[in-house]
Protein backbone atom coordinates (compact mmCIF):
# COMPACT_ATOMS: atom_id res chain seq x y z
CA UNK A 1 25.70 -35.99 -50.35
CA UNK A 2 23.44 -38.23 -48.49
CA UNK A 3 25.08 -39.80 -46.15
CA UNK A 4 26.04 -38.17 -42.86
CA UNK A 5 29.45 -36.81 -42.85
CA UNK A 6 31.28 -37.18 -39.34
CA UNK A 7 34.21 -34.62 -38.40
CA UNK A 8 36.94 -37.68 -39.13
CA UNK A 9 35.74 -37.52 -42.50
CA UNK A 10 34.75 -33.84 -43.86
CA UNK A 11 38.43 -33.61 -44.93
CA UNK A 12 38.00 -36.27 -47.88
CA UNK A 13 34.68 -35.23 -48.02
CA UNK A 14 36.02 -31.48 -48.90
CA UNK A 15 38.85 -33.00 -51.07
CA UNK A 16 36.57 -33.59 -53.36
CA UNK A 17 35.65 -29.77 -53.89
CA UNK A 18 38.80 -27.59 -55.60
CA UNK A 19 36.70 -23.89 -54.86
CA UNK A 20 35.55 -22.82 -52.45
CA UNK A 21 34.63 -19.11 -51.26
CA UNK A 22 34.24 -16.99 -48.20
CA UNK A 23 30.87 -16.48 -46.14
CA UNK A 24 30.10 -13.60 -43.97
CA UNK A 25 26.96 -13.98 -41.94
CA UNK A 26 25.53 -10.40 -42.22
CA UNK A 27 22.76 -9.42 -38.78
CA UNK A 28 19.61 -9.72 -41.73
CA UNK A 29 20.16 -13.35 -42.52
CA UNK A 30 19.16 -14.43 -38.85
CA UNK A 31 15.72 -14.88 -37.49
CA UNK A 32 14.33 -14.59 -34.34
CA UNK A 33 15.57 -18.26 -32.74
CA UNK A 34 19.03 -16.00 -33.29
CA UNK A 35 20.97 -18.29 -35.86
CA UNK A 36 20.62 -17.99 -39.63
CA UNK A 37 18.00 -18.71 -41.41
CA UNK A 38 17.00 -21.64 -43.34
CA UNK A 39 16.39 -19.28 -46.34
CA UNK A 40 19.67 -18.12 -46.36
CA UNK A 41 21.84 -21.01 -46.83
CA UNK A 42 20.58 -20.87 -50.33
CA UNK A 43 21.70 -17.26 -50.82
CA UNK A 44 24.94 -18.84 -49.75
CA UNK A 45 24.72 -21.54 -51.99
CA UNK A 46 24.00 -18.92 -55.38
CA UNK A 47 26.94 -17.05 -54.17
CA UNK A 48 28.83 -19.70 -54.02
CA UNK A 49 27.51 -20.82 -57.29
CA UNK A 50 28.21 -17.51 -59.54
CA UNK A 51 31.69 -16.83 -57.99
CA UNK A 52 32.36 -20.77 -59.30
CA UNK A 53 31.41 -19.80 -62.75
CA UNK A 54 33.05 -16.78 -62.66
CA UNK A 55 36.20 -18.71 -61.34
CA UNK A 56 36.39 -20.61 -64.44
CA UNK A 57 35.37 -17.38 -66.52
CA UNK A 58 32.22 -18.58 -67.70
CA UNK A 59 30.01 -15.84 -66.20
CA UNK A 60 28.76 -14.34 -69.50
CA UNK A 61 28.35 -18.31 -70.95
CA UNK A 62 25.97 -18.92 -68.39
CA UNK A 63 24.60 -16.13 -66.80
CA UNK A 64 24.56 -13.34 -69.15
CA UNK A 65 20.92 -11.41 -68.82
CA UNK A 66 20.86 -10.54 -72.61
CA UNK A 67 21.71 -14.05 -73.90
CA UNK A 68 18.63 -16.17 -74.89
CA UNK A 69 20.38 -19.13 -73.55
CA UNK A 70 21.34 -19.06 -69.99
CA UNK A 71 21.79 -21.65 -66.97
CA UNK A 72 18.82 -21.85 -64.64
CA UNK A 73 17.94 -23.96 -61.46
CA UNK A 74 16.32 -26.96 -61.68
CA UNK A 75 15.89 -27.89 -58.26
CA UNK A 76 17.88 -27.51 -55.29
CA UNK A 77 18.00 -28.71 -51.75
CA UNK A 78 19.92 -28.41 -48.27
CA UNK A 79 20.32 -30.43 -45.28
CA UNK A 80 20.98 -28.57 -42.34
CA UNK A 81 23.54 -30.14 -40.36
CA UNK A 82 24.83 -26.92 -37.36
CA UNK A 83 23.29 -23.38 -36.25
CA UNK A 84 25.41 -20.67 -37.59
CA UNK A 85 25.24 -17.27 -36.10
CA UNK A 86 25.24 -13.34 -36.81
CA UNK A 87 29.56 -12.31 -37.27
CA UNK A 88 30.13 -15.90 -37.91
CA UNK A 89 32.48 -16.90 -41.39
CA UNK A 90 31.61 -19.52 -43.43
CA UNK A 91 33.56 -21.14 -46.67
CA UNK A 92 30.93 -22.13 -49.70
CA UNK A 93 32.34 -25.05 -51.58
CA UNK A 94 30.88 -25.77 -54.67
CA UNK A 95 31.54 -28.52 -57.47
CA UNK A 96 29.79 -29.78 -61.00
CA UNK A 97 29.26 -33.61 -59.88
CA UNK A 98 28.10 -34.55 -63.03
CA UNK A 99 27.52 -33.08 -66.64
CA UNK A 100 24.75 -34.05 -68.89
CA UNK A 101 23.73 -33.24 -72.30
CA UNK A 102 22.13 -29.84 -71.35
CA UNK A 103 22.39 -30.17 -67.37
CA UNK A 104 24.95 -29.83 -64.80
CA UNK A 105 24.14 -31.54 -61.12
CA UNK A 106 25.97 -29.37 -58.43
CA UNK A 107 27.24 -29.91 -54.76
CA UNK A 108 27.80 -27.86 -51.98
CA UNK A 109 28.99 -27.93 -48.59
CA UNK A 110 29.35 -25.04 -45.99
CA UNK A 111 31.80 -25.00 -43.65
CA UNK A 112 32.49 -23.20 -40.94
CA UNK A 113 36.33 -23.56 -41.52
CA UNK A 114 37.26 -23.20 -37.66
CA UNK A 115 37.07 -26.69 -36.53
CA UNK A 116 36.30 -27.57 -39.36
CA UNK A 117 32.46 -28.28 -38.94
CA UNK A 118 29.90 -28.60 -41.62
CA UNK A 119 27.11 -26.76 -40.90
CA UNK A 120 24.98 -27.69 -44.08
CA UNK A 121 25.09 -29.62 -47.51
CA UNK A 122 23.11 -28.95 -50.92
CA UNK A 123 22.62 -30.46 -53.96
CA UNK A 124 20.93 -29.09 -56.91
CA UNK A 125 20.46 -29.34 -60.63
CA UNK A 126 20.89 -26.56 -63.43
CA UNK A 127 19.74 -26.31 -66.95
CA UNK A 128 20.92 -24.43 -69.93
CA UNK A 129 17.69 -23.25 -71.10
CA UNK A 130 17.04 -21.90 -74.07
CA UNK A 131 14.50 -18.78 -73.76
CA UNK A 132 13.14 -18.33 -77.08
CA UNK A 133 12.76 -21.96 -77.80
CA UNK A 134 11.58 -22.62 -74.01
CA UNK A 135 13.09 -25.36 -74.19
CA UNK A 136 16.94 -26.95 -72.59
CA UNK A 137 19.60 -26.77 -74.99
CA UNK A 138 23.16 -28.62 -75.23
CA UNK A 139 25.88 -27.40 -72.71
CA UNK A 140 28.54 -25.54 -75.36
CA UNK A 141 31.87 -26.53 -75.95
CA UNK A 142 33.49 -24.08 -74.08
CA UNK A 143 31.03 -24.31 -71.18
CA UNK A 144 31.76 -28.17 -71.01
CA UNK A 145 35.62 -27.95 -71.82
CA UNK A 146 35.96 -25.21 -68.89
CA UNK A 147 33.83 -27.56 -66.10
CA UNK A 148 35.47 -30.80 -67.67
CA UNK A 149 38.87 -29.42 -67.27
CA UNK A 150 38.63 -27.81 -64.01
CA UNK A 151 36.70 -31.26 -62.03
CA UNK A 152 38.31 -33.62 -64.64
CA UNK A 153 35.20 -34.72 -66.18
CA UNK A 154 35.00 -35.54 -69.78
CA UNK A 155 33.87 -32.81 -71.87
């Protein structure tokens, strides 16, 4: 999400997310300045991430720690939008944007659901990597049928 998403508009903005899942901001994710910090909106944003996957039951597809082939970040980054604070709940929406060959380009938005306010956005890219061949590898059938399915994007 690049452009700047007013209050009028986070509604379609969040209709295009179908999961979300709760945030509680715990006392050790804030800093000094008092509000969270900037290291820990990604925390949010894995969380949000795995309980996605595991959601549409593709946990041990994609992040199983014996497989050789799992799904690892690419890149990811977050524009900081509010201050959240200590005792404060947040929901993590997450959504596959697009699907590749062997990559899946994610979006994020955290809300805090009271208003509702967006407090920050991410986007990031993941691989299914391939360990033994270092190398990325094709998304599987079920992997793609599961993501395709669920954000109606063909498979």
């Amino acid at each position: 999400m690049t452009e700047r998403t007013q209050t009028g508009d986070l509604s379609l903005h969040l209709a295009r997310f179908k999961f979300h899942t709760p945030i509680r901001i715990r006392f050790c994710e804030t800093d000094a300045n008092r509000h969270v910090n900037q290291i820990s909106y990604f925390i949010y944003v894995e969380q949000a991430r795995m309980d996605y996957f595991a959601h549409l039951g593709l946990t041990e597809l994609v992040h199983d720690p014996f497989s050789t082939k799992t799904l690892i970040a690419a890149d990811l980054t977050c524009e900081y939008r509010a201050p959240v604070f200590f005792g404060q709940s947040l929901h993590a929406h997450a959504r596959v944007a697009r699907m590749g060959r062997s990559s899946l380009a994610m979006e994020y938005a955290l809300v805090e659901p009271t208003g509702p306010r967006l407090v920050a956005a991410a986007r990031g890219g993941l691989v299914y990597f391939d360990h033994e061949g270092e190398k990325s590898t094709p998304l599987t059938p079920p992997i793609r049928e599961a993501i395709g399915r669920f954000e109606g994007l063909p498979a």
